[in-house]
C-alpha atoms as a PDB file:
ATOM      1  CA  UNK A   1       0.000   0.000   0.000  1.00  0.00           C
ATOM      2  CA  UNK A   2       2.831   2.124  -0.060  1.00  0.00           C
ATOM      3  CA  UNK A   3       2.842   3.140  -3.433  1.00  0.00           C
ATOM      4  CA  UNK A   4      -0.478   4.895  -3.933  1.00  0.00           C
ATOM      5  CA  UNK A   5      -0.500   7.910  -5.482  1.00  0.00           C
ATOM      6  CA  UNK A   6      -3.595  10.597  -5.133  1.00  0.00           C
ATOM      7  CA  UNK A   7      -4.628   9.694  -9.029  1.00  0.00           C
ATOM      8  CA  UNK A   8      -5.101   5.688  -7.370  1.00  0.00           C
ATOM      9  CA  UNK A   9      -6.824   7.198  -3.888  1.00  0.00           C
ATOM     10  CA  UNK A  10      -8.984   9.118  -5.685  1.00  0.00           C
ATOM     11  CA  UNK A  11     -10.612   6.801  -7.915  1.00  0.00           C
ATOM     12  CA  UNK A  12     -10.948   3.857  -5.049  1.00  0.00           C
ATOM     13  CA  UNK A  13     -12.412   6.804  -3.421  1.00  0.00           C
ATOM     14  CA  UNK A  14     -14.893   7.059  -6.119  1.00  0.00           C
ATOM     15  CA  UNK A  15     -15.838   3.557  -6.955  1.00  0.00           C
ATOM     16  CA  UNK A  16     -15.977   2.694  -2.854  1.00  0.00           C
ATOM     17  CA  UNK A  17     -18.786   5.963  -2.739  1.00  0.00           C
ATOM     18  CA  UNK A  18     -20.509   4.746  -5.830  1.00  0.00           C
ATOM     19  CA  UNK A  19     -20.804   1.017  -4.524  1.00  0.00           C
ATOM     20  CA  UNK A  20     -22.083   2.436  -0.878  1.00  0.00           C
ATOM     21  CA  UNK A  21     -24.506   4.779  -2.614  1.00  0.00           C
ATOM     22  CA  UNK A  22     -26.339   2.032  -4.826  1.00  0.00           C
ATOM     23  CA  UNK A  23     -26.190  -0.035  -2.074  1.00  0.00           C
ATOM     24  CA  UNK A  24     -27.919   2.606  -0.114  1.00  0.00           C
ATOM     25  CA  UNK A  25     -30.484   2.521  -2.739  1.00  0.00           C
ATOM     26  CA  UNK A  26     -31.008  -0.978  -3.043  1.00  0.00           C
ATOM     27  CA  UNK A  27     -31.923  -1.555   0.765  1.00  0.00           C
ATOM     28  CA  UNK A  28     -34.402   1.503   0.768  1.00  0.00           C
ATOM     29  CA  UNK A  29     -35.904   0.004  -1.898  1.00  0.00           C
ATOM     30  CA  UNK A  30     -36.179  -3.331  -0.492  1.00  0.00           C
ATOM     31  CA  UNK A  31     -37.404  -1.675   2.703  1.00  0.00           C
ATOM     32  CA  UNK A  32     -40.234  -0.614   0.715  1.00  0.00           C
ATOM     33  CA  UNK A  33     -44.085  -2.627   1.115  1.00  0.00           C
ATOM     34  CA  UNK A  34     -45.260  -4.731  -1.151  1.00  0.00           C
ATOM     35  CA  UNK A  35     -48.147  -2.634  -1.707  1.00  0.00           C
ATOM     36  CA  UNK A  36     -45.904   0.019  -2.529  1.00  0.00           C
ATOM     37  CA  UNK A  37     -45.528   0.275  -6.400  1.00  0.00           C
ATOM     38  CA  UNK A  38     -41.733   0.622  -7.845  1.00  0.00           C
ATOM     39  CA  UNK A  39     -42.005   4.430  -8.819  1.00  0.00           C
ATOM     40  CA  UNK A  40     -43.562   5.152  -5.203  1.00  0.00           C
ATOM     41  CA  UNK A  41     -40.660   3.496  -3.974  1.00  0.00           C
ATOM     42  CA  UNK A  42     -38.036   5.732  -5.751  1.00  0.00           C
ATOM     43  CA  UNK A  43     -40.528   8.170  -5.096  1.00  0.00           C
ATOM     44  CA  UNK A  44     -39.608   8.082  -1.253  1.00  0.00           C
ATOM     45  CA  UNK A  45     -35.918   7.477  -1.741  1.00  0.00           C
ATOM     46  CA  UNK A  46     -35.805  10.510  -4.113  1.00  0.00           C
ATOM     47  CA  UNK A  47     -37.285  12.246  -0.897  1.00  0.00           C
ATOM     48  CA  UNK A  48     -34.640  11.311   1.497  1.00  0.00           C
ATOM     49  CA  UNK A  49     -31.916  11.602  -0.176  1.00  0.00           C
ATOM     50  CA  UNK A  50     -33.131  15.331  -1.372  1.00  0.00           C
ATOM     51  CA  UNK A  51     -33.325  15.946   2.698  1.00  0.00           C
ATOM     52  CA  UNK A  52     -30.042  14.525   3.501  1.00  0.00           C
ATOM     53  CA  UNK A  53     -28.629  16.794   0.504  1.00  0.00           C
ATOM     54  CA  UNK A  54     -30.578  19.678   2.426  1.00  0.00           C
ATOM     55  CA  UNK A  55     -29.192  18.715   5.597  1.00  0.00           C
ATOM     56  CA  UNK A  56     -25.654  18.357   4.254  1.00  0.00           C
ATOM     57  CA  UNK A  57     -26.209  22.085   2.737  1.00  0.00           C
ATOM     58  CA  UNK A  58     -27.156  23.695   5.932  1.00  0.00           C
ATOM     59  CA  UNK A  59     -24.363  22.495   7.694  1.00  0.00           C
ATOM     60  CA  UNK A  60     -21.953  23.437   5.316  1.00  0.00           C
ATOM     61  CA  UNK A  61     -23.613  26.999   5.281  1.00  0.00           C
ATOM     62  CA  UNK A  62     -23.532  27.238   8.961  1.00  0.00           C
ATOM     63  CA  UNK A  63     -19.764  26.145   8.813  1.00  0.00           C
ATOM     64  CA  UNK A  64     -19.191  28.785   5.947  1.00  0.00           C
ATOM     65  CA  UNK A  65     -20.828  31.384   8.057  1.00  0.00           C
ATOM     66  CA  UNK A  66     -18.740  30.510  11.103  1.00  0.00           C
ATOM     67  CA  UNK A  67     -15.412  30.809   9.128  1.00  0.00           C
ATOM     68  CA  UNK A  68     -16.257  34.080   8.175  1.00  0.00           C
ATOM     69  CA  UNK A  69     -17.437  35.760  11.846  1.00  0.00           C
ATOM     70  CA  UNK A  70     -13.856  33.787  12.825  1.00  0.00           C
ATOM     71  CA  UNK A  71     -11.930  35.373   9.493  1.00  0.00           C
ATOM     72  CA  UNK A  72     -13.920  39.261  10.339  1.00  0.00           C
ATOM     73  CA  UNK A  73     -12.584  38.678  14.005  1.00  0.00           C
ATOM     74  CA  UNK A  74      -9.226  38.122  12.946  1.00  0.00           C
ATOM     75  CA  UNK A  75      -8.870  40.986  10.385  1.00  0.00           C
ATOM     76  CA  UNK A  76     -10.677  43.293  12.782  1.00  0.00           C
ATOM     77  CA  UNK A  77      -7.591  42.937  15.298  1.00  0.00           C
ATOM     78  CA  UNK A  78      -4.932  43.017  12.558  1.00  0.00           C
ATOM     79  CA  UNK A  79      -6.913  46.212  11.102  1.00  0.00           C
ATOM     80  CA  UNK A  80      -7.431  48.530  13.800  1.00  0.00           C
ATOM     81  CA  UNK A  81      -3.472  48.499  15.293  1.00  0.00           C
ATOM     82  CA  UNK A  82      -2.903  49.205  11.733  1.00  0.00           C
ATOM     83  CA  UNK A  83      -5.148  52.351  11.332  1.00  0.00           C
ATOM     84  CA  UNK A  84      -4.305  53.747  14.463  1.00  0.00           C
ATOM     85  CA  UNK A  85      -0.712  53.948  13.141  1.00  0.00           C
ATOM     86  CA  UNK A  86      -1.970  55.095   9.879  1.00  0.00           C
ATOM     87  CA  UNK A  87      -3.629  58.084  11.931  1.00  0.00           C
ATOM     88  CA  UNK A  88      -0.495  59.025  13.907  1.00  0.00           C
ATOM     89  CA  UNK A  89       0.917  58.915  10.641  1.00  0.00           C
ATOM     90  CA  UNK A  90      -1.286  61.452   9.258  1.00  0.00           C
ATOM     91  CA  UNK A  91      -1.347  63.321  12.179  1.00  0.00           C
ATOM     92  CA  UNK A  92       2.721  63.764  12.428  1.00  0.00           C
ATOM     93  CA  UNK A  93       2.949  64.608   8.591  1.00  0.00           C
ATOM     94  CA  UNK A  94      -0.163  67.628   9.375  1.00  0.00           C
ATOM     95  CA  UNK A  95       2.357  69.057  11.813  1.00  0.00           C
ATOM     96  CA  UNK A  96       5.293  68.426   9.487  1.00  0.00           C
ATOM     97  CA  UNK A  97       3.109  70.686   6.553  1.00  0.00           C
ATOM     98  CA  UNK A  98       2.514  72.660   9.189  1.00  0.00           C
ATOM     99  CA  UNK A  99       5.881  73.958   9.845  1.00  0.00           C
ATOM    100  CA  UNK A 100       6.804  74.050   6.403  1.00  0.00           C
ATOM    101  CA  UNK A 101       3.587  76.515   6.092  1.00  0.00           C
ATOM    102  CA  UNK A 102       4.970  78.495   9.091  1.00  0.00           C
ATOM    103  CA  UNK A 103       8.843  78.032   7.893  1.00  0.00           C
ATOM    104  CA  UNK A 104       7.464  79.278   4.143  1.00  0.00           C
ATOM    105  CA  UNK A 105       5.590  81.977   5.503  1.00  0.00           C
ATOM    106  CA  UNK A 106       8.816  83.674   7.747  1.00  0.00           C
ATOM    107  CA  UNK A 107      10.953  83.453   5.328  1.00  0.00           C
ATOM    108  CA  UNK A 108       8.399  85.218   2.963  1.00  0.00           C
ATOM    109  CA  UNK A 109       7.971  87.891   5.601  1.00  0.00           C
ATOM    110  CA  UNK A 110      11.377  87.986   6.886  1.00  0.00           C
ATOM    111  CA  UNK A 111      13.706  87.421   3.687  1.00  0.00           C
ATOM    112  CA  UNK A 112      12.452  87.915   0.227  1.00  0.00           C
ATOM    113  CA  UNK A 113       9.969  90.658   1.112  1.00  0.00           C
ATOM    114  CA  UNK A 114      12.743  93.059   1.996  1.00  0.00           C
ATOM    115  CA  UNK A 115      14.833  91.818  -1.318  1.00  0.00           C
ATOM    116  CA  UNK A 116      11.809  92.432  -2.705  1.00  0.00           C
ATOM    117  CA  UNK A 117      11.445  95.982  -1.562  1.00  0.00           C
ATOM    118  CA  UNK A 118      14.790  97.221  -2.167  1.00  0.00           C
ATOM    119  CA  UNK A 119      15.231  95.843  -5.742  1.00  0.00           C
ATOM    120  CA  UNK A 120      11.736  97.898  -5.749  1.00  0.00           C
ATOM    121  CA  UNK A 121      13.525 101.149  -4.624  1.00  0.00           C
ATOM    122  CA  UNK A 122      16.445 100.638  -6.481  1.00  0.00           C
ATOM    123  CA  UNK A 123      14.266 100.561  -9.873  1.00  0.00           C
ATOM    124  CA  UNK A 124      12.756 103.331  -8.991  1.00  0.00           C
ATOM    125  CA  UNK A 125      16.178 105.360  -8.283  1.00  0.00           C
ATOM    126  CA  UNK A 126      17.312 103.851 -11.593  1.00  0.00           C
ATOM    127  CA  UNK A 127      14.434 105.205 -13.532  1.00  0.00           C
ATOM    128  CA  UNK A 128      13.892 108.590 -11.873  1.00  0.00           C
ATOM    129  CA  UNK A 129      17.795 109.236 -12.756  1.00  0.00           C
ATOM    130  CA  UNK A 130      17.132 108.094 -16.586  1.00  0.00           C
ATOM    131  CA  UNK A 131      14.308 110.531 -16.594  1.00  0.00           C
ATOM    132  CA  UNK A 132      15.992 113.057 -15.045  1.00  0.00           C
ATOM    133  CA  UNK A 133      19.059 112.702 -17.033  1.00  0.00           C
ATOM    134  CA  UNK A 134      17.444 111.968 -20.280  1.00  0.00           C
ATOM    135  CA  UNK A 135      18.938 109.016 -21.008  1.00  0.00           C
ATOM    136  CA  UNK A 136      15.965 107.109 -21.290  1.00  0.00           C
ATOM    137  CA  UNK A 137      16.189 103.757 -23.301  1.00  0.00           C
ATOM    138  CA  UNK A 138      14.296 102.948 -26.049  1.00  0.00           C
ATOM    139  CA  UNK A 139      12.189  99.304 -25.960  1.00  0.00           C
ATOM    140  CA  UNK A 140      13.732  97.394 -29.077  1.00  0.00           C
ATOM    141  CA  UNK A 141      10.956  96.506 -31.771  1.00  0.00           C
ATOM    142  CA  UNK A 142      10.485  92.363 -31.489  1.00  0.00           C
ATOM    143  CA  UNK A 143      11.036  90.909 -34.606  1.00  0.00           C
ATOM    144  CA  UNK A 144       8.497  89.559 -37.003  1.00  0.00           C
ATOM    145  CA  UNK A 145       8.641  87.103 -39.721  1.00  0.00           C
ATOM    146  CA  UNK A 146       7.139  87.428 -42.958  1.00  0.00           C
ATOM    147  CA  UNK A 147       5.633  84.510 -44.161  1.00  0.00           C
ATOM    148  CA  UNK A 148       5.715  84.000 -48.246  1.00  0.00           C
ATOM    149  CA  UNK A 149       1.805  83.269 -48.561  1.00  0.00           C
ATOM    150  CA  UNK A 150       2.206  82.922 -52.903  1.00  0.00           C
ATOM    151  CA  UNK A 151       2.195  79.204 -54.088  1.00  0.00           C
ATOM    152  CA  UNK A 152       5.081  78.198 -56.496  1.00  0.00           C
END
């Protein structure tokens, strides 16, 4: 017996299920009255075994159904450590965009705004002594291109 291979199980497996089902059959049939016709007969062993296939169904529904309350359970723990780091997370990169908001904002207020101002001046300096002077430059003419619009 030790060289069976799944292919060999599974069709033993398969004849040994057949043999006990028509066997099944057989003696529910013979347990049948005589004053019981042949088609009432398969009648009421169409009946059972339609139950037991019933049966069999709820069971493996309520089985199914367990597995999954179980599997929800099991997520729900693994989840919930996991989105309460997510949310300090998010809440450490708010503060980090905060203080580049804050950081952006001094160094609007405290650096480029005064660049900003005296480039300002200095234009205006540099243009009141043009005007005053008379040295006032003229704006060069952009160039334009002619296109040739006659066909050869």
């Amino acid at each position: 017996m030790g060289n069976w291979t799944a292919k060999k199980i599974g069709i033993v497996g398969g004849i040994v299920a057949t043999l006990v089902l028509v066997g099944i059959i057989v003696g529910l049939y013979m347990l049948g009255g005589d004053h019981q016709s042949a088609l009432e007969k398969l009648r009421d062993i169409a009946i059972i075994f339609s139950q037991l296939l019933m049966l069999i169904t709820v069971i493996l529904l309520a089985a199914i159904t367990a597995a999954l309350i179980f599997l929800v359970m099991k997520v729900k723990d693994q989840v919930m450590p996991m989105l309460d780091e997510g949310l300090a997370i998010l809440k450490e990169f708010k503060g980090t965009a905060n203080r580049v908001q804050n950081t952006t904002s001094f160094v609007t207020e405290e650096a480029v705004r005064p660049i900003v101002t005296a480039a300002g001046q200095m234009a205006k300096v540099r243009a009141m002594s043009r005007f005053v002077t008379g040295k006032t430059t003229k704006v060069p003419t952009p160039p334009t291109f002619k296109t040739d619009t006659s066909k050869k």
